[in-house]
N, C-alpha and C. Protein backbone atom coordinates (compact mmCIF):
# COMPACT_ATOMS: atom_id res chain seq x y z
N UNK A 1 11.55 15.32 70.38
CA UNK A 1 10.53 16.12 69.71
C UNK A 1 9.22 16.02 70.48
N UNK A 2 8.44 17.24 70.56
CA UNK A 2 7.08 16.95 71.38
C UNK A 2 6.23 16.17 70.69
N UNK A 3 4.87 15.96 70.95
CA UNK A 3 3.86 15.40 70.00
C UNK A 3 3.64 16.80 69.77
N UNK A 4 2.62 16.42 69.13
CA UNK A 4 1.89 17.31 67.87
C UNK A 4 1.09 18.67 68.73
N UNK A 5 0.29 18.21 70.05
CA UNK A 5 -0.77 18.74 70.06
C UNK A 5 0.04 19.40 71.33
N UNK A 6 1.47 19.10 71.86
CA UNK A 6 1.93 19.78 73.02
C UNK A 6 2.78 20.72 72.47
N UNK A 7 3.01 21.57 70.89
CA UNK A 7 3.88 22.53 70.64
C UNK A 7 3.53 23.40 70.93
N UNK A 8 4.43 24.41 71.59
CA UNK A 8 4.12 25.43 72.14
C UNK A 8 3.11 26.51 71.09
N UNK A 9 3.30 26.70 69.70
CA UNK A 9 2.96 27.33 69.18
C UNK A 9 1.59 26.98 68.66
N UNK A 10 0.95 25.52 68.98
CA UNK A 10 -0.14 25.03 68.49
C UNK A 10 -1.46 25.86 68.87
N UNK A 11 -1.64 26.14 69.69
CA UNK A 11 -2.60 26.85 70.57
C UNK A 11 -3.00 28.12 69.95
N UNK A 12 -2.06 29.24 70.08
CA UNK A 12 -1.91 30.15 68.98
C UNK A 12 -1.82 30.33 68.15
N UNK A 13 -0.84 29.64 67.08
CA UNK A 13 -1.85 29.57 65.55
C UNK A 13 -3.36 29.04 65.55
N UNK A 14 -4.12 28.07 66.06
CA UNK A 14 -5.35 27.93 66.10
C UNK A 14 -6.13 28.81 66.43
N UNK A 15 -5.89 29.63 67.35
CA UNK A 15 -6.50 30.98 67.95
C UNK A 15 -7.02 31.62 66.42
N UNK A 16 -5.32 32.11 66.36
CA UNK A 16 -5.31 33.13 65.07
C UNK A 16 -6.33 32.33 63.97
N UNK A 17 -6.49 30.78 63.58
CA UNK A 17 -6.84 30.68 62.62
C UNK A 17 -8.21 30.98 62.74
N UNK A 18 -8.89 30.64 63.46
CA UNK A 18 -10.22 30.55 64.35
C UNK A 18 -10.72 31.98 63.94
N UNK A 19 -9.77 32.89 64.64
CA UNK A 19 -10.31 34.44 64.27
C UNK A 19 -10.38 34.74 63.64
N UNK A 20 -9.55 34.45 62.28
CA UNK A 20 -9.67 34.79 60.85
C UNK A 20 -10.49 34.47 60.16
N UNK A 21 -10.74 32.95 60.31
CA UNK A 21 -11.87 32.11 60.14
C UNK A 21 -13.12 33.21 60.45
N UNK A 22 -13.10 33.33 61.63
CA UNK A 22 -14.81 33.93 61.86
C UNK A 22 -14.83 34.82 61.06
N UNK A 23 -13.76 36.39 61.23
CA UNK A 23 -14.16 37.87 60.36
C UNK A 23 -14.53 37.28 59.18
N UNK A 24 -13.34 36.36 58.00
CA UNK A 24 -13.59 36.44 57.09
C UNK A 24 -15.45 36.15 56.97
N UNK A 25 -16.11 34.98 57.50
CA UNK A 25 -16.85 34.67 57.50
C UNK A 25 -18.40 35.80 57.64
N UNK A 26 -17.84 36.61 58.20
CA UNK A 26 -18.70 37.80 59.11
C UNK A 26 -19.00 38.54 58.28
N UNK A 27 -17.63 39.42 57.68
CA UNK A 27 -17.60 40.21 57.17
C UNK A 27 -18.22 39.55 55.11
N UNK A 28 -17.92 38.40 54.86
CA UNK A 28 -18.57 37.83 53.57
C UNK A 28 -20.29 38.32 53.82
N UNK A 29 -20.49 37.20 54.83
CA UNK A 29 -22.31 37.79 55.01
C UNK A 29 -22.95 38.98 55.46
N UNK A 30 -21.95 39.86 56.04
CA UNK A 30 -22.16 41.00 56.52
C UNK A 30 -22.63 41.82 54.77
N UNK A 31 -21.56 41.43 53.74
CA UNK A 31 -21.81 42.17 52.49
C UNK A 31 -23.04 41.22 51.97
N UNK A 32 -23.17 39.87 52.31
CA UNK A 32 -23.80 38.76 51.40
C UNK A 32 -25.73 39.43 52.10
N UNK A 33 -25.81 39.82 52.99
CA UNK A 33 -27.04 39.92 53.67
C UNK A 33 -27.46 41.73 54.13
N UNK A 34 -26.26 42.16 53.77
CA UNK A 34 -26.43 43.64 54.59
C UNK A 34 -27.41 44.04 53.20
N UNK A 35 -26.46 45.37 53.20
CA UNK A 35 -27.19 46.62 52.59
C UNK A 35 -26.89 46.22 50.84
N UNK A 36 -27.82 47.07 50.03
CA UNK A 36 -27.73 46.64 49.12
C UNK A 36 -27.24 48.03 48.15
N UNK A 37 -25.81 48.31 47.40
CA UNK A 37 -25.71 48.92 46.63
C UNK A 37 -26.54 49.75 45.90
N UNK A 38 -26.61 50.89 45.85
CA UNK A 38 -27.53 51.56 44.55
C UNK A 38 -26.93 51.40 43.47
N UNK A 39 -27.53 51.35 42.58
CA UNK A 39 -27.55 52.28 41.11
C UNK A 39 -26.81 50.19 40.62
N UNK A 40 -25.97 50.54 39.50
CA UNK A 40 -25.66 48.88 38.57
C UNK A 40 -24.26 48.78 39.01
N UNK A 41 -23.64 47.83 37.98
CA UNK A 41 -22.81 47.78 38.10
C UNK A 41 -21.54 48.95 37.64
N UNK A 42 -20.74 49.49 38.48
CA UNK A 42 -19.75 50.21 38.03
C UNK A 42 -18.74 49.47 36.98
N UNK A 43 -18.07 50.57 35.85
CA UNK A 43 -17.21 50.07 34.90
C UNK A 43 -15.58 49.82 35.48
N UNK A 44 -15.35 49.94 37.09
CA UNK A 44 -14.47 49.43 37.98
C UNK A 44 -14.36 48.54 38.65
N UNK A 45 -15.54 47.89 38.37
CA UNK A 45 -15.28 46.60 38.99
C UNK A 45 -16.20 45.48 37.88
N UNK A 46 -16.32 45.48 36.65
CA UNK A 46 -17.25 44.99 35.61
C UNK A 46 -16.90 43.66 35.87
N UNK A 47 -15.45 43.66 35.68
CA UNK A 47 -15.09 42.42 35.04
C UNK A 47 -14.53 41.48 36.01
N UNK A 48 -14.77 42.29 37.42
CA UNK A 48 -14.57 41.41 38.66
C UNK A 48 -14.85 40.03 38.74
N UNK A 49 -16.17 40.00 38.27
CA UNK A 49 -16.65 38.27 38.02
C UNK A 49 -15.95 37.19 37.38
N UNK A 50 -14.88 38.46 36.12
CA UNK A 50 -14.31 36.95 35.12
C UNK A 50 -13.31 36.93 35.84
N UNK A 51 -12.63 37.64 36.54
CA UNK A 51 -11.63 38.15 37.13
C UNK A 51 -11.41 36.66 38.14
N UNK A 52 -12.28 36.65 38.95
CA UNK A 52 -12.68 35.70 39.90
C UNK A 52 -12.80 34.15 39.60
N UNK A 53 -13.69 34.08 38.05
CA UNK A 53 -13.77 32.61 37.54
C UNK A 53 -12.17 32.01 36.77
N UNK A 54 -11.48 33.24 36.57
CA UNK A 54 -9.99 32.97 36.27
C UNK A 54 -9.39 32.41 37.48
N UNK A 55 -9.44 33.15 38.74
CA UNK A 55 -8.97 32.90 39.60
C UNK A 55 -9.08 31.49 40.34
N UNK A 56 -10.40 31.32 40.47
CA UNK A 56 -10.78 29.73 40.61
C UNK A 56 -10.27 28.83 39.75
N UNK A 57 -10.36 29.11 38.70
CA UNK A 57 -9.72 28.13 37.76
C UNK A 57 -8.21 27.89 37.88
N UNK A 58 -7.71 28.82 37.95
CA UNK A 58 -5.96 28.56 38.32
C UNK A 58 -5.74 28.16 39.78
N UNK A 59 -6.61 28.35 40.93
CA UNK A 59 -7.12 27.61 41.81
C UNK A 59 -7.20 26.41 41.78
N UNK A 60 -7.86 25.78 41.20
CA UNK A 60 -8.22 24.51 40.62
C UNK A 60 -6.53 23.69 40.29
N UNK A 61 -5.88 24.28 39.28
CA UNK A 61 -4.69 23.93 38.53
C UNK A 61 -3.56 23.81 39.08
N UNK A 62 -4.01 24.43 40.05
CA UNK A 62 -2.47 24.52 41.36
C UNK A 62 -2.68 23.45 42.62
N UNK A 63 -4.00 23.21 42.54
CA UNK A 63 -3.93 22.13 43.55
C UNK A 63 -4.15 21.14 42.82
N UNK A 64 -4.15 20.62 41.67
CA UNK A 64 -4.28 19.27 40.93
C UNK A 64 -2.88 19.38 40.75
N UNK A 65 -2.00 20.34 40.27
CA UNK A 65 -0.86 20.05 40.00
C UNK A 65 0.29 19.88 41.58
N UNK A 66 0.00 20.12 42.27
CA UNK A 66 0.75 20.47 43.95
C UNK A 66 0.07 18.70 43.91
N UNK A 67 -1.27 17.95 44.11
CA UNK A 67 -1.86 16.76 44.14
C UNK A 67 -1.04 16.23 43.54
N UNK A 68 -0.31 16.36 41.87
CA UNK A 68 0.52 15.09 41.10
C UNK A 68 1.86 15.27 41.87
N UNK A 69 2.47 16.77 41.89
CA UNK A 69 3.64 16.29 42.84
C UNK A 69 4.08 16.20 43.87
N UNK A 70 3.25 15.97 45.39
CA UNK A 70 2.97 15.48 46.35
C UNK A 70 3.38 13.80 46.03
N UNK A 71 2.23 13.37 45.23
CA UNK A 71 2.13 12.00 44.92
C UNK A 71 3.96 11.33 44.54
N UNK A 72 4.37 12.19 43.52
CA UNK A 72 5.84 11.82 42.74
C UNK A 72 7.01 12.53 44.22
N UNK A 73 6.72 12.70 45.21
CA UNK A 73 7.71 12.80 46.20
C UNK A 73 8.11 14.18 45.57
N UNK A 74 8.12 15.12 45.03
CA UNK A 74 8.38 16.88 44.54
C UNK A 74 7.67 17.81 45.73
N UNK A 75 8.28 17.59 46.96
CA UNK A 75 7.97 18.17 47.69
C UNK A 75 7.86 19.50 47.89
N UNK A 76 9.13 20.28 46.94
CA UNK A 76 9.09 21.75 47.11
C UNK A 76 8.11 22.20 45.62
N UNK A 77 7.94 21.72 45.10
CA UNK A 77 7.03 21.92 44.32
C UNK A 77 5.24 21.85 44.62
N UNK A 78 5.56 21.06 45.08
CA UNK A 78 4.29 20.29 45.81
C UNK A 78 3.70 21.88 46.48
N UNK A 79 4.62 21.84 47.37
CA UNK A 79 4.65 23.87 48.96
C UNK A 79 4.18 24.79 47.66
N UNK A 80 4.97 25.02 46.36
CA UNK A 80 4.90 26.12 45.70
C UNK A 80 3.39 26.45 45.08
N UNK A 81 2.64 24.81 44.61
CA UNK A 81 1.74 25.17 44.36
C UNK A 81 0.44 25.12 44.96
N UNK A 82 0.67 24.59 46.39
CA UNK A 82 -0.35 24.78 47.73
C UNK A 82 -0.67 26.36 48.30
N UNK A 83 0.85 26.87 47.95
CA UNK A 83 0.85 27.76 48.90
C UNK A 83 0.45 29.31 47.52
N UNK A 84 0.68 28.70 46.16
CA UNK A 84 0.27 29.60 45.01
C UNK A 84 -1.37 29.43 44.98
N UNK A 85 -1.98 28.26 45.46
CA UNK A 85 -3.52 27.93 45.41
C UNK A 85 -4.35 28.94 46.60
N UNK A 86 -3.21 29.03 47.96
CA UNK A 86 -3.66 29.85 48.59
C UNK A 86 -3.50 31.13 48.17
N UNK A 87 -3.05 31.48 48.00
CA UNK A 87 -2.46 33.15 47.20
C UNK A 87 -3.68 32.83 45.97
N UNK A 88 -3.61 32.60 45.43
CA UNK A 88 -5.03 32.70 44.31
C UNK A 88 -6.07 33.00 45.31
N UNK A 89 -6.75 31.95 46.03
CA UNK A 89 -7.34 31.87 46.82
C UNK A 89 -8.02 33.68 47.67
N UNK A 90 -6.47 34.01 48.01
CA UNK A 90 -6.82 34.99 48.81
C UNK A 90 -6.92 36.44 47.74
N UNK A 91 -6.49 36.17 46.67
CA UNK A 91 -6.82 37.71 45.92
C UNK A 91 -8.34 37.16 45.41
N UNK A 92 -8.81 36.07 45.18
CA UNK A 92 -10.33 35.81 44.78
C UNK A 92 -11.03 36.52 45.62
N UNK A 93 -10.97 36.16 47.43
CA UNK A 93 -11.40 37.00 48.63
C UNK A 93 -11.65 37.85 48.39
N UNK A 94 -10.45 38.73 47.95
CA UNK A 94 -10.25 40.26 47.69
C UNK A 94 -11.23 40.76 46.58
N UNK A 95 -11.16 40.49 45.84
CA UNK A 95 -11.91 40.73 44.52
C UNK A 95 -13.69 40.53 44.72
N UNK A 96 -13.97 39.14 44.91
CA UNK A 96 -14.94 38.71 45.44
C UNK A 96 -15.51 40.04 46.49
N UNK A 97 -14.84 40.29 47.66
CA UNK A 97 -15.47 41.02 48.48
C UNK A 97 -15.83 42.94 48.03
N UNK A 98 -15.15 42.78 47.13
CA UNK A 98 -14.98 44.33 46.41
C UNK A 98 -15.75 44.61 45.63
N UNK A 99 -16.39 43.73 44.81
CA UNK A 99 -17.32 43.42 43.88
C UNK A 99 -18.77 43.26 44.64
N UNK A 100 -18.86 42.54 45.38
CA UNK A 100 -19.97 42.40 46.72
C UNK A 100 -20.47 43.72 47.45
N UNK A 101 -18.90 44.55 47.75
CA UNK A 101 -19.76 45.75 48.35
C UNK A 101 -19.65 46.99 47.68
N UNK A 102 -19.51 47.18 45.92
CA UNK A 102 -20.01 47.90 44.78
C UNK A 102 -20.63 47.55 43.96
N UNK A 103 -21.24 46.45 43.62
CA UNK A 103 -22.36 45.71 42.90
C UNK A 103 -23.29 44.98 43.42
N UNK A 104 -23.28 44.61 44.85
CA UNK A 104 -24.44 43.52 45.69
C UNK A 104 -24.44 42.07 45.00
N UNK A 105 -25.24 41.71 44.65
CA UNK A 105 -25.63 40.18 44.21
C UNK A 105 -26.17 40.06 42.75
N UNK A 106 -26.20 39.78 42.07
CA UNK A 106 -26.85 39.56 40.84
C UNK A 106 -27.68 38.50 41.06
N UNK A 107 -29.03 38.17 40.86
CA UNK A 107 -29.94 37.25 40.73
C UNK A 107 -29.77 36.53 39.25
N UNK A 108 -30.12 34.93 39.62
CA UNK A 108 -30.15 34.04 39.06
C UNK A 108 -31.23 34.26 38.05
N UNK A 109 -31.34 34.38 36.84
CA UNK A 109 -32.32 34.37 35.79
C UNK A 109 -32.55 33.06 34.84
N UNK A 110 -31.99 32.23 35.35
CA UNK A 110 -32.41 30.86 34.11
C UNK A 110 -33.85 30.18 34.83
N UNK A 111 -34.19 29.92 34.03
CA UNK A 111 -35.48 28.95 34.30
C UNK A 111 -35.58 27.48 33.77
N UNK A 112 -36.57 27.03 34.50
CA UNK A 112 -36.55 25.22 34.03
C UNK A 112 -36.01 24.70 34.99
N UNK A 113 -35.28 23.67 34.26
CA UNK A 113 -34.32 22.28 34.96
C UNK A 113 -33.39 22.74 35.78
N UNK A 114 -32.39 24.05 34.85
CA UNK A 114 -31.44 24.80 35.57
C UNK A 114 -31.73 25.34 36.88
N UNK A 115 -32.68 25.98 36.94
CA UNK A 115 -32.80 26.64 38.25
C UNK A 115 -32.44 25.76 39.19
N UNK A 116 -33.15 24.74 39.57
CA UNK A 116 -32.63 24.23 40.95
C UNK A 116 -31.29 23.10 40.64
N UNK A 117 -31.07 23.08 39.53
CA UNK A 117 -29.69 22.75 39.39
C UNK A 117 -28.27 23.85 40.28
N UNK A 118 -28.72 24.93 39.54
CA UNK A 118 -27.66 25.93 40.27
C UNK A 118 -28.21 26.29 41.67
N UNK A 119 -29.08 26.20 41.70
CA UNK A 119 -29.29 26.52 43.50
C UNK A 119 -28.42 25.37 44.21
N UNK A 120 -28.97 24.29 43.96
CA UNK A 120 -28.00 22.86 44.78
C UNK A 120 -26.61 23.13 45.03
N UNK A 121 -25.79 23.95 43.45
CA UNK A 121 -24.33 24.38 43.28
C UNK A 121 -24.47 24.98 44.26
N UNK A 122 -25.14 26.52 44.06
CA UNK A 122 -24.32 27.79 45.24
C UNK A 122 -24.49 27.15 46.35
N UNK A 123 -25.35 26.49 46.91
CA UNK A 123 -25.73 25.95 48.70
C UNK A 123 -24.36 25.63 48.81
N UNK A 124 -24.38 24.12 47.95
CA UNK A 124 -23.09 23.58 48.46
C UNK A 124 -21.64 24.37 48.26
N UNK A 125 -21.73 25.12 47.21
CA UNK A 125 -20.36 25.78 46.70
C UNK A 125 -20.32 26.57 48.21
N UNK A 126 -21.19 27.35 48.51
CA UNK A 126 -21.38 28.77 49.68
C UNK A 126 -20.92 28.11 50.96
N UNK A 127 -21.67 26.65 51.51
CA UNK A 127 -21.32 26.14 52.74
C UNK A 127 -20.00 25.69 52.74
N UNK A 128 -19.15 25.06 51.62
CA UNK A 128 -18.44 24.07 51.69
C UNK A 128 -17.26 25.61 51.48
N UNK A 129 -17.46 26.75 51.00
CA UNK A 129 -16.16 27.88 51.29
C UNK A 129 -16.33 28.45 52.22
N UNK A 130 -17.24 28.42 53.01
CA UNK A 130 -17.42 28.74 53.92
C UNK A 130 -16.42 27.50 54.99
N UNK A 131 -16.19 26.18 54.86
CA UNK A 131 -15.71 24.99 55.50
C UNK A 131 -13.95 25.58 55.39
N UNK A 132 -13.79 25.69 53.73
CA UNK A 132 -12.49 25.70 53.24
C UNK A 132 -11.65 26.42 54.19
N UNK A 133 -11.93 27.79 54.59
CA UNK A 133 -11.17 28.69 55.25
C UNK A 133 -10.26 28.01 56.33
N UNK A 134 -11.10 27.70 57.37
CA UNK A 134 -10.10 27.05 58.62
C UNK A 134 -9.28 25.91 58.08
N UNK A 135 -10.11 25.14 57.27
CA UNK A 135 -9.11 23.75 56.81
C UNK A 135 -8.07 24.05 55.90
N UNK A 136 -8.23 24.76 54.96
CA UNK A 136 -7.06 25.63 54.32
C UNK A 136 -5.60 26.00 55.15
N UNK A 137 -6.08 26.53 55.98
CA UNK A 137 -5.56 27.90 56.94
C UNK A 137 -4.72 26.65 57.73
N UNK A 138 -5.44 25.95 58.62
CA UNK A 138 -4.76 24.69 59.37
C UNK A 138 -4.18 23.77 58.51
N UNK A 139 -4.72 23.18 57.22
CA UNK A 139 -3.84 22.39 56.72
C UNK A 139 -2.08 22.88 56.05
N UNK A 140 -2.52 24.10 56.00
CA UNK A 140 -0.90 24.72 55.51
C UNK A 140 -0.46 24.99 56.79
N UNK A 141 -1.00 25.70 57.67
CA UNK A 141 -0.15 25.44 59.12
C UNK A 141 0.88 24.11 59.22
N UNK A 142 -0.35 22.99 59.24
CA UNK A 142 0.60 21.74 59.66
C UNK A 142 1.94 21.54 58.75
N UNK A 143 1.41 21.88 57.58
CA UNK A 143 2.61 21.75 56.24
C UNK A 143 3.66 22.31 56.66
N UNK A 144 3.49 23.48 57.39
CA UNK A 144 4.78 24.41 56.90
C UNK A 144 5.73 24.02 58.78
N UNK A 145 4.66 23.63 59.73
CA UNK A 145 5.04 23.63 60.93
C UNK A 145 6.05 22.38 60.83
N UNK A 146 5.77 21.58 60.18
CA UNK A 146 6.17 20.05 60.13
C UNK A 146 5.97 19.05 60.65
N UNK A 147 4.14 19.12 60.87
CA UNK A 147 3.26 18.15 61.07
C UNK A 147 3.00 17.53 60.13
N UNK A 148 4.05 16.45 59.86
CA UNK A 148 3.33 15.68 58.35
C UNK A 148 2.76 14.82 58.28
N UNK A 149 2.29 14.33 59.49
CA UNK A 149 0.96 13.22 59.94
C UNK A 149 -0.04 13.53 59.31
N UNK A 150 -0.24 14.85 60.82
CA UNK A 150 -1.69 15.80 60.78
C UNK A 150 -1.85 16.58 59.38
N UNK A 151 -0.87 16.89 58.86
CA UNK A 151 -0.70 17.49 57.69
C UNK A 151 -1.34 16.45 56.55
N UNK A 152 -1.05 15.21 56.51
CA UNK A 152 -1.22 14.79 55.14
C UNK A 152 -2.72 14.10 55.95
N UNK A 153 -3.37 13.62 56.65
CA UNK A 153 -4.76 13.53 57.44
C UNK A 153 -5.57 14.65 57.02
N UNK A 154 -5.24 15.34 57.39
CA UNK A 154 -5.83 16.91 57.14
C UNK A 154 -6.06 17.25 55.49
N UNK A 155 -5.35 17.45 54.87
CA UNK A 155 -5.19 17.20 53.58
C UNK A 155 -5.95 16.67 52.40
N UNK A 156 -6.10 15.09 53.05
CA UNK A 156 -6.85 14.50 52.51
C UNK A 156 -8.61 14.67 52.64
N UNK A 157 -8.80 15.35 53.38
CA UNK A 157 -10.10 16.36 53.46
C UNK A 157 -10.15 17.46 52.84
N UNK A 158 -9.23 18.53 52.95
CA UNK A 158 -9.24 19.77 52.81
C UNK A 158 -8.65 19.60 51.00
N UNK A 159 -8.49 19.04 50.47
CA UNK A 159 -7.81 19.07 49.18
C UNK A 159 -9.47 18.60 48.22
N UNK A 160 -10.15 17.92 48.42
CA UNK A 160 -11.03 17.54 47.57
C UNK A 160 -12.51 18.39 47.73
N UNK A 161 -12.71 19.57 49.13
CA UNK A 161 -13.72 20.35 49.52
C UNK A 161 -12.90 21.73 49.03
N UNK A 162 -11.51 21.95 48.91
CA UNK A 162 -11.07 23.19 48.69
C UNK A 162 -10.95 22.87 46.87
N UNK A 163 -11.15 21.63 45.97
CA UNK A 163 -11.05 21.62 44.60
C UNK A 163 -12.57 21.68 44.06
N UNK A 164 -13.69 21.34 44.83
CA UNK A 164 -15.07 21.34 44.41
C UNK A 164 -14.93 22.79 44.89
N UNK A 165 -14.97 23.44 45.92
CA UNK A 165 -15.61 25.00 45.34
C UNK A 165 -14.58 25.90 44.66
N UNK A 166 -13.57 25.30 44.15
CA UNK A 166 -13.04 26.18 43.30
C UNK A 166 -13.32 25.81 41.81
N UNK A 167 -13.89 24.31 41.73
CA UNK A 167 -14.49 24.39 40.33
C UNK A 167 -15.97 24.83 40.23
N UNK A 168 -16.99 24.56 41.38
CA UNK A 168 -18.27 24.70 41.02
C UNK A 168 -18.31 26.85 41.45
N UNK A 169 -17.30 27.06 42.10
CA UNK A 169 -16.86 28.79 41.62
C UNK A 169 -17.21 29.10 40.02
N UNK A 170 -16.51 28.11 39.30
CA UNK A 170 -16.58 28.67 38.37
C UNK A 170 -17.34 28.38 37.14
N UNK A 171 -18.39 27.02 37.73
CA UNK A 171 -19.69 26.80 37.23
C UNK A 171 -20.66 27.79 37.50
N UNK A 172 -20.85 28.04 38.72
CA UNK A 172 -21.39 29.35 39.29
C UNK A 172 -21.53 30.26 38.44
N UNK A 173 -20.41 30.92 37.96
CA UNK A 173 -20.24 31.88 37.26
C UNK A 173 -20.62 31.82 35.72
N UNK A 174 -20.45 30.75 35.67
CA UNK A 174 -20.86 30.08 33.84
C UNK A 174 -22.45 30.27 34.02
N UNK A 175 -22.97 29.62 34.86
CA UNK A 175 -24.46 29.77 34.78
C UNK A 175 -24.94 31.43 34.86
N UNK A 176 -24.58 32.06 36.02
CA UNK A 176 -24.91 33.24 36.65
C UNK A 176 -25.03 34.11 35.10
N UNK A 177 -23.59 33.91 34.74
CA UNK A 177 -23.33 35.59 33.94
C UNK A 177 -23.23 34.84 32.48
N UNK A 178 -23.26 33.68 32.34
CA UNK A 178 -23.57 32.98 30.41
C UNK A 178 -24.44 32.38 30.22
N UNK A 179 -25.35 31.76 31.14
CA UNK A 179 -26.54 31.20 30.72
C UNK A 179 -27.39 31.56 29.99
């Protein structure tokens, strides 16, 4: 068997992840900083937001539950709900980005204590999904390639930065749109 870092295919999935990595990244701030929607919110994409804090949340549930059976040796269970966290994951993207470029941003309206409470959230929530993508992307690589070194190394990073912004996602949203 080769090592890890001499498989032929290593090089090129990293490529690919790298590139994906960037657009997604590009194209988020491209909507997060560009142009700004007219007129409010449309009744087609209203409920995009709860849509999204659902999504995080079952986000959340699939990698605590994939976390208990990892731990109990339920390995194919373990894949089903890593790879269901990513699939959540990626229709949030979807949604998220659809909502972004037919509604723009909604501003933060609480005042007091809160305010820079939730600012601290989005920084870190914004930088640290902004982190998730490649480590996501590479840590299921290694999973599925059958790097289970680099895989469970990897992991142990990418599992506790990919469960904080899928819960403070949906603090985010508690403050934003119920405060």
């Amino acid at each position: 068997m080769l090592p890890a870092a001499a498989r032929p295919g290593d090089r090129a999935a990293l490529w690919v992840i790298a590139v994906v990595s960037v657009v997604a990244l590009l194209v988020l701030a491209t909507l997060m900083l560009g142009r700004r929607p007219a007129g409010g919110v449309g009744p087609t994409v209203a409920a995009l937001p709860t849509v999204n804090a659902l999504l995080n949340t079952t986000s959340a549930l699939l990698l605590t539950a994939g976390y208990i059976f990892i731990r109990r040796r339920r390995v194919a269970a373990h894949r089903a709900c890593m790879l269901g966290a990513f699939g959540v994951s990626v229709m949030f993207l979807v949604c998220y980005l659809v909502y972004h470029a037919q509604a723009g941003s909604r501003p933060f309206t609480g005042q007091g204590w809160i305010r820079p409470v939730y600012f601290v959230l989005l920084v870190s929530h914004i930088v640290l999904a902004g982190a998730i993508v490649p480590l996501a992307l590479t840590t299921i690589y290694r999973g599925l390639s059958a790097q289970l070194d680099r895989h469970k190394r990897l992991a142990r990073r990418t599992l506790p930065i990919w469960l904080y912004v899928s819960i403070t996602g949906v603090i985010v949203y508690l403050l934003l749109y119920h405060w």
